[in-house]
Protein backbone atom coordinates (compact mmCIF):
# COMPACT_ATOMS: atom_id res chain seq x y z
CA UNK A 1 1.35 -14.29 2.65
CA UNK A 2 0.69 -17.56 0.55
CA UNK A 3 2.76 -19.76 -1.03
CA UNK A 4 1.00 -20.63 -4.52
CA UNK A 5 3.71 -23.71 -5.23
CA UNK A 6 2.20 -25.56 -1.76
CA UNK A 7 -0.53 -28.30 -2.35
CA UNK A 8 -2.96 -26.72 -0.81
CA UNK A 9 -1.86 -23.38 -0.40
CA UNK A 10 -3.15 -20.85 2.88
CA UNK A 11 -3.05 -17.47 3.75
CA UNK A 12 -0.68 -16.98 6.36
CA UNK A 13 -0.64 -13.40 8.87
CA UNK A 14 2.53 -11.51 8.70
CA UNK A 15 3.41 -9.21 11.71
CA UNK A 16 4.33 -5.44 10.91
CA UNK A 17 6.72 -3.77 13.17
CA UNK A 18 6.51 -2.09 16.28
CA UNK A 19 5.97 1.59 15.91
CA UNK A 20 3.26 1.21 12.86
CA UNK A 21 -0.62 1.95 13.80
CA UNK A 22 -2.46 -1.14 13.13
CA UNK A 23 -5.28 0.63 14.60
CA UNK A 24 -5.89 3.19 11.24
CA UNK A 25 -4.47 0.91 8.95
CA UNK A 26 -6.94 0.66 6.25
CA UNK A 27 -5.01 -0.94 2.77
CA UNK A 28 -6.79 -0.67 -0.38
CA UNK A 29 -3.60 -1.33 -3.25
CA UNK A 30 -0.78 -3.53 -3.30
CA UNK A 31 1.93 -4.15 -5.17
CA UNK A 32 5.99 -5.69 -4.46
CA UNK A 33 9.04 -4.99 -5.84
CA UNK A 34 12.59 -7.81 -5.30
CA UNK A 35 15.27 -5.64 -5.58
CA UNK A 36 18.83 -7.45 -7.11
CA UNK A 37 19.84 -8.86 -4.12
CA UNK A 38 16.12 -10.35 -3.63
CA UNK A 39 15.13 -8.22 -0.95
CA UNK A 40 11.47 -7.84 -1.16
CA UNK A 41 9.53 -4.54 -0.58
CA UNK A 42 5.65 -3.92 -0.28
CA UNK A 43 3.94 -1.03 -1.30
CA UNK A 44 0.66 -0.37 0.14
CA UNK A 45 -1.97 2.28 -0.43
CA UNK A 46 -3.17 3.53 3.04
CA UNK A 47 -6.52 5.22 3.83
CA UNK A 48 -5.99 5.84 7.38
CA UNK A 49 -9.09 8.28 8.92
CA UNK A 50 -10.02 9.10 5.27
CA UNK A 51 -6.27 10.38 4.81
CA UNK A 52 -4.09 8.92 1.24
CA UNK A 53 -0.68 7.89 2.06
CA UNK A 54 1.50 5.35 0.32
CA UNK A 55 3.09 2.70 3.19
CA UNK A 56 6.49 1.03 1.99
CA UNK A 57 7.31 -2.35 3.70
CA UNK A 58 10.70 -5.05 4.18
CA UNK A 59 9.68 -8.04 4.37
CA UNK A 60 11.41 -10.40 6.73
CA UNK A 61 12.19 -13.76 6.15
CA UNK A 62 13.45 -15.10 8.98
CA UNK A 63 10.67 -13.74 11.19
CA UNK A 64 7.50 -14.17 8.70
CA UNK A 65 7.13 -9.87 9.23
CA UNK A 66 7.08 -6.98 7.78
CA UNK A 67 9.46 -4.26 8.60
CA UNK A 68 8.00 -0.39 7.83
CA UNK A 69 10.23 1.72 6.21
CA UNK A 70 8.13 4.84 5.27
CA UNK A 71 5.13 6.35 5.16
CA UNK A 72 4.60 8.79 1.94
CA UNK A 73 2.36 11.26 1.51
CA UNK A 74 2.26 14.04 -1.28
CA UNK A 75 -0.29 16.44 -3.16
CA UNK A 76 0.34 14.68 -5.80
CA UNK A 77 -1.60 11.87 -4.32
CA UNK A 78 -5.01 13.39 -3.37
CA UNK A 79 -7.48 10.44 -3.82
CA UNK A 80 -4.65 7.26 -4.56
CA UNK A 81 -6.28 4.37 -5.44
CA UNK A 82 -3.32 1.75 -6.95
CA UNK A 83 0.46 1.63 -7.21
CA UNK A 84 2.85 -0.31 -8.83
CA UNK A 85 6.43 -0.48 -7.24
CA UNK A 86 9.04 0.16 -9.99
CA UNK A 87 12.11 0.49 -7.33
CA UNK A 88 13.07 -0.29 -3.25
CA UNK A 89 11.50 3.63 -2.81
CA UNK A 90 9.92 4.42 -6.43
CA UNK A 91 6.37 3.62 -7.36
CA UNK A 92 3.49 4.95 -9.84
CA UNK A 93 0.23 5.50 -8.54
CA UNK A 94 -3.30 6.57 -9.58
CA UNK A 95 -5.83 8.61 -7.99
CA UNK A 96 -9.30 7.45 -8.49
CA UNK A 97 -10.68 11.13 -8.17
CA UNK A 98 -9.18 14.71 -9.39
CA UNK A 99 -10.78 16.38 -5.81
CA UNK A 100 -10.29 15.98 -2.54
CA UNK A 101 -12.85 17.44 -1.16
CA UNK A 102 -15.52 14.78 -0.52
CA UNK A 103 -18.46 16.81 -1.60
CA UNK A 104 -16.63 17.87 -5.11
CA UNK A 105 -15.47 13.66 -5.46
CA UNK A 106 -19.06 12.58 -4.77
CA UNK A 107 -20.37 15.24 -7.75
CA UNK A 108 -17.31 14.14 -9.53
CA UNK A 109 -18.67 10.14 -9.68
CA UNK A 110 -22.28 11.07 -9.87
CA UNK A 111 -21.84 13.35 -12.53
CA UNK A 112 -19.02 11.09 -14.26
CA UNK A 113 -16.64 13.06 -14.43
């Protein structure tokens, strides 16, 4: 986290919540959404051991942490590469690749498709 209206602003660690492997946690996207009553979410795009899943985030004030909420993971979402959070639960995302398959995504790049 940073605060861009300090001086001299600096990043500053937020915990995540017991329960979430920190261990296979490998972000790529980001994006937050403040809901009305300014509640902020985080939307992150997780590549744990070469898997695509979408991790949604609370953050929490009072203790400088982040609370997880849900992991998402869909068909739909074979190779996700960016989101945008439209909603506390509701995001767009795009896949960098149309296969999964990593021999098929590698032709797929090299050929430029």
């Amino acid at each position: 986290m940073m605060d861009l209206k300090e001086e001299k602003p600096r990043a500053r660690e937020l915990r995540i919540s017991r329960g979430f492997d920190l261990a296979s946690f490998n972000p790529h996207g980001i994006s937050t959404f403040i809901d009305n009553d300014d509640t902020v979410y985080l939307f992150v795009v997780n590549h744990p051991e070469f898997k695509n899943t979408v991790e949604i985030f609370k953050f929490e004030e009072a203790e400088n942490s982040l609370l997880h909420l849900k992991t998402v993971k869909h068909e739909l979402l074979p190779s996700v590469n960016d989101i945008t959070a439209v909603g506390p639960a509701h995001f767009y995302a795009t896949n960098d690749h149309y296969f999964s398959d990593p021999f098929l995504k590698y032709l797929e790049t090299y050929l430029n498709l």
